[in-house]
Protein backbone atom coordinates (compact mmCIF):
# COMPACT_ATOMS: atom_id res chain seq x y z
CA UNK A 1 57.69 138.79 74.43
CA UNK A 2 60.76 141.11 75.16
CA UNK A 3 64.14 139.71 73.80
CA UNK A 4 67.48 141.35 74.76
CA UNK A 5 70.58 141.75 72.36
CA UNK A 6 74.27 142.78 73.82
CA UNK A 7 76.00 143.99 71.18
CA UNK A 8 80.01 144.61 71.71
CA UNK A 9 80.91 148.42 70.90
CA UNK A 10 83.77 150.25 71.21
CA UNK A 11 83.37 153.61 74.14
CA UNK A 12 84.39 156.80 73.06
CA UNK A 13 86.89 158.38 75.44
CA UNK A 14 85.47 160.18 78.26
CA UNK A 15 86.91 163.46 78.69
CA UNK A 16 84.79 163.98 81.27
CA UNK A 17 86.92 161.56 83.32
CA UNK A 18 90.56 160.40 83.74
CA UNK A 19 90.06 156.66 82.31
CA UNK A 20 91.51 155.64 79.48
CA UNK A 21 89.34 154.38 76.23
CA UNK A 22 87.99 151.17 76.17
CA UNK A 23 89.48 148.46 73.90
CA UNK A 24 87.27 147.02 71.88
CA UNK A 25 87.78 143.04 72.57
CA UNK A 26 86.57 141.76 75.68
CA UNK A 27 88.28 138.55 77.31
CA UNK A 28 86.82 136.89 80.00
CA UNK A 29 89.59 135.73 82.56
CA UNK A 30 89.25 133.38 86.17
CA UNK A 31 90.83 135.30 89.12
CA UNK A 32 90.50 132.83 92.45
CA UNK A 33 87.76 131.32 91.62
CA UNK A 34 85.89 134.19 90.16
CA UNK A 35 85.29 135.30 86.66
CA UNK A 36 85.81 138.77 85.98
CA UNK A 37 85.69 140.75 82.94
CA UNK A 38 88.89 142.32 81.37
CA UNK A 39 89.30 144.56 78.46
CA UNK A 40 91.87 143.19 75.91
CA UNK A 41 94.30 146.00 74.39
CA UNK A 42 95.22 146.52 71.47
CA UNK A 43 98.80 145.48 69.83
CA UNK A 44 100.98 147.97 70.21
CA UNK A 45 98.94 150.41 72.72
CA UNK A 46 100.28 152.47 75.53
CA UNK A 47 99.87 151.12 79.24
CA UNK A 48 102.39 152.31 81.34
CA UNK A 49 106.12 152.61 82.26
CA UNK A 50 108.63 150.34 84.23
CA UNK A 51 111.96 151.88 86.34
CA UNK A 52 114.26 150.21 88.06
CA UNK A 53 116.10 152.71 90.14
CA UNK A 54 118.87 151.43 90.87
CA UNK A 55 120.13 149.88 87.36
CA UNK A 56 118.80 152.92 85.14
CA UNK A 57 116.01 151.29 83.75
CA UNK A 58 113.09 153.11 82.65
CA UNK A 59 111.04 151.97 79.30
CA UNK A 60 107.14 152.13 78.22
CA UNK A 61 105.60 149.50 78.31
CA UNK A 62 103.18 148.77 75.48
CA UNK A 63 100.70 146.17 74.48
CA UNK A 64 102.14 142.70 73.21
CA UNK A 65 105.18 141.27 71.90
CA UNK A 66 105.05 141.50 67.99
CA UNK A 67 108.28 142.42 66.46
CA UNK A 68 107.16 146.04 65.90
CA UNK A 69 106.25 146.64 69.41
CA UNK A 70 109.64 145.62 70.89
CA UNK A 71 111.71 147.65 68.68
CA UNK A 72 109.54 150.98 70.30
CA UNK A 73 109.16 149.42 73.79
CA UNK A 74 108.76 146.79 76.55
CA UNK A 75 105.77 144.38 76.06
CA UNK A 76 103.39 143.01 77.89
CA UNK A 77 102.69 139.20 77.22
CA UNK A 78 99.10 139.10 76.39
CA UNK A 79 97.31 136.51 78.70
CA UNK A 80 98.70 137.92 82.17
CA UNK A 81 97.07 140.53 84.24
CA UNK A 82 97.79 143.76 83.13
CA UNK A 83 99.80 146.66 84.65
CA UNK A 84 98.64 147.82 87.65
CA UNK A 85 95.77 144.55 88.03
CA UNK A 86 96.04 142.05 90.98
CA UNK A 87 97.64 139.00 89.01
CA UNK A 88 100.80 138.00 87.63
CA UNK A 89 102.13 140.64 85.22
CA UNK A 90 104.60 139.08 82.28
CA UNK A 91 106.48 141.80 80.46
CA UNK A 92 109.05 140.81 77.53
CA UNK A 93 112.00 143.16 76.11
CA UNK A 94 115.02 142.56 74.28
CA UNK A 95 118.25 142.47 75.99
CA UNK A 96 120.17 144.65 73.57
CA UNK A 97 117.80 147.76 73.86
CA UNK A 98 115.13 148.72 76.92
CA UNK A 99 116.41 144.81 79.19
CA UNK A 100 120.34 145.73 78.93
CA UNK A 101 120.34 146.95 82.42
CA UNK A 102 118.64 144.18 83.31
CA UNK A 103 121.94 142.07 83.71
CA UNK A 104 122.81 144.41 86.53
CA UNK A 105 119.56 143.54 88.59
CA UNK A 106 119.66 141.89 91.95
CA UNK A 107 117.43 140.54 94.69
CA UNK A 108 115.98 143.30 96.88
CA UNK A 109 115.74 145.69 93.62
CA UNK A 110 112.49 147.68 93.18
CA UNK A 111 110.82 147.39 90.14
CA UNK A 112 108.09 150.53 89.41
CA UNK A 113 105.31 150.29 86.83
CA UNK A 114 103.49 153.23 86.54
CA UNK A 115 99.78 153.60 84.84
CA UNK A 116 97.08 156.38 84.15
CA UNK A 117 95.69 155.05 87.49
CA UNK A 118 98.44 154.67 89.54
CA UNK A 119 101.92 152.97 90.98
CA UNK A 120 102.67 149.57 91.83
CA UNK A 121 106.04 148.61 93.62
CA UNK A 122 107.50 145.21 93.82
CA UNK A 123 110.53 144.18 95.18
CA UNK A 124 112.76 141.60 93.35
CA UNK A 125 112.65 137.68 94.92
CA UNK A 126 114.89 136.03 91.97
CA UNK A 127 116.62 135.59 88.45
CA UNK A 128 117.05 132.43 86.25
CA UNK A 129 118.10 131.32 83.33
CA UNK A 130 115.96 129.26 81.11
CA UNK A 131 115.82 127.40 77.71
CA UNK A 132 112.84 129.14 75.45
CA UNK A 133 110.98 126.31 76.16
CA UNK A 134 110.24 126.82 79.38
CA UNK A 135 106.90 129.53 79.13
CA UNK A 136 105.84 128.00 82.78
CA UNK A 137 107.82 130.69 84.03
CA UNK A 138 104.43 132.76 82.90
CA UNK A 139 102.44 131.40 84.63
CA UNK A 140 100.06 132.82 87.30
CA UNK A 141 101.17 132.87 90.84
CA UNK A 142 99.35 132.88 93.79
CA UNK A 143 99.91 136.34 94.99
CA UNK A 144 100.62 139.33 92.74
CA UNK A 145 103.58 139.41 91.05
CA UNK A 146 105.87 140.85 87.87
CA UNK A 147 107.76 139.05 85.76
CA UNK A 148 110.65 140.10 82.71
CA UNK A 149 111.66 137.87 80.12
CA UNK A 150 114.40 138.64 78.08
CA UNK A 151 117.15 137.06 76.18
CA UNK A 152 120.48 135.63 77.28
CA UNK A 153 123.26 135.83 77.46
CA UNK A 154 123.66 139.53 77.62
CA UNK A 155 126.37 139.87 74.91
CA UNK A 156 125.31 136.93 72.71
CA UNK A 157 125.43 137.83 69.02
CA UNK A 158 122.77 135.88 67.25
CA UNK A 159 119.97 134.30 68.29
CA UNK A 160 120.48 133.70 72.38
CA UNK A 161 119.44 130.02 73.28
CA UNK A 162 118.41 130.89 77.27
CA UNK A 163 116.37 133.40 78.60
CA UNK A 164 116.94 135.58 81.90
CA UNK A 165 113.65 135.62 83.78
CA UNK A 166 113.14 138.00 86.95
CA UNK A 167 110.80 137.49 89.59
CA UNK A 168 109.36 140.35 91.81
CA UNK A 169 106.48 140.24 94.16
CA UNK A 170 104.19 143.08 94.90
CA UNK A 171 105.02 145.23 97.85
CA UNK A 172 102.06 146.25 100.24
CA UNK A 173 100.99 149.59 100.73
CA UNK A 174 98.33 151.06 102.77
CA UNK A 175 96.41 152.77 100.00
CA UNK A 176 97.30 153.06 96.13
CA UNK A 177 99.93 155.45 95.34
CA UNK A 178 98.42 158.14 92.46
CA UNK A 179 100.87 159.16 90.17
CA UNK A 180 101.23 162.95 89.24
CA UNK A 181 99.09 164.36 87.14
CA UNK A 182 101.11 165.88 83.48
């Protein structure tokens, strides 16, 4: 009798390729209707950069939202797709650093995040204001999207008591944009 074992092991990085290494921690996640299976990164790793032309903003984005992370970068909010994926993309920052432009941002705005595999543009639908409370503004969408999260008001000194969420949806193209190569 033949038995099987999977074991879960971390992949070196390929240098024969342009992928980036594999995380070690798998998560399984449900993507209409399907399972598919995602890598989870690690806290604090590098995934990509966001710009917003037209208010200045341009920040890394790294993995999570521990206290660490923010102070070097913009994170992303473990549990949403990740740069670049189909899904709803949630990415936090705080509003006296990398988000401070963000009080400039208006509807119509394009909102870049770049990654080792490409570009993704969407185009900004809305802002609101929300109490802290109110995490359904994470929540998956039906079409692909990005989401920011950071606090407000703007010039609040303290800890703010609202948060200013943005909502952009994913522009079509005819064929992924590649990004330069370094």
């Amino acid at each position: 009798m033949t038995t099987s074992t999977t074991e879960e092991t971390a992949a070196a990085p390929s240098t024969a390729t342009s992928e980036p290494p594999r995380a070690t921690k798998k998560a399984r996640v449900a993507k209409k209707g399907k399972e598919h299976e995602r890598r989870t990164p690690v806290e604090g790793s590098l995934l990509g950069e966001i710009e917003i032309p037209r208010i200045g903003l341009s920040a890394i984005i790294l993995e999570g939202t521990e206290p660490a992370t923010l102070r070097r970068a913009v994170g992303h909010i473990s549990g949403t797709a990740l740069p670049g994926q189909p899904g709803s993309l949630c990415i936090a920052g705080h509003r006296d650093s990398f988000f401070r432009p963000l009080r400039r941002i208006a509807a119509g705005d394009d909102i870049i995040v770049k990654t080792a595999t490409g570009r993704v543009t969407y185009r900004v639908q809305s802002t609101r204001i929300v109490d802290p409370e109110d995490v359904e503004v994470l929540d998956n969408t039906p079409a692909d999207a990005i989401t920011l999260v950071t606090c407000y008001p703007f010039r609040f000194i303290g800890t703010a008591p609202k948060r200013f969420v943005v909502r952009a949806g994913r522009m079509p193209v005819a064929r992924l944009e590649k990004t330069e190569a370094r």
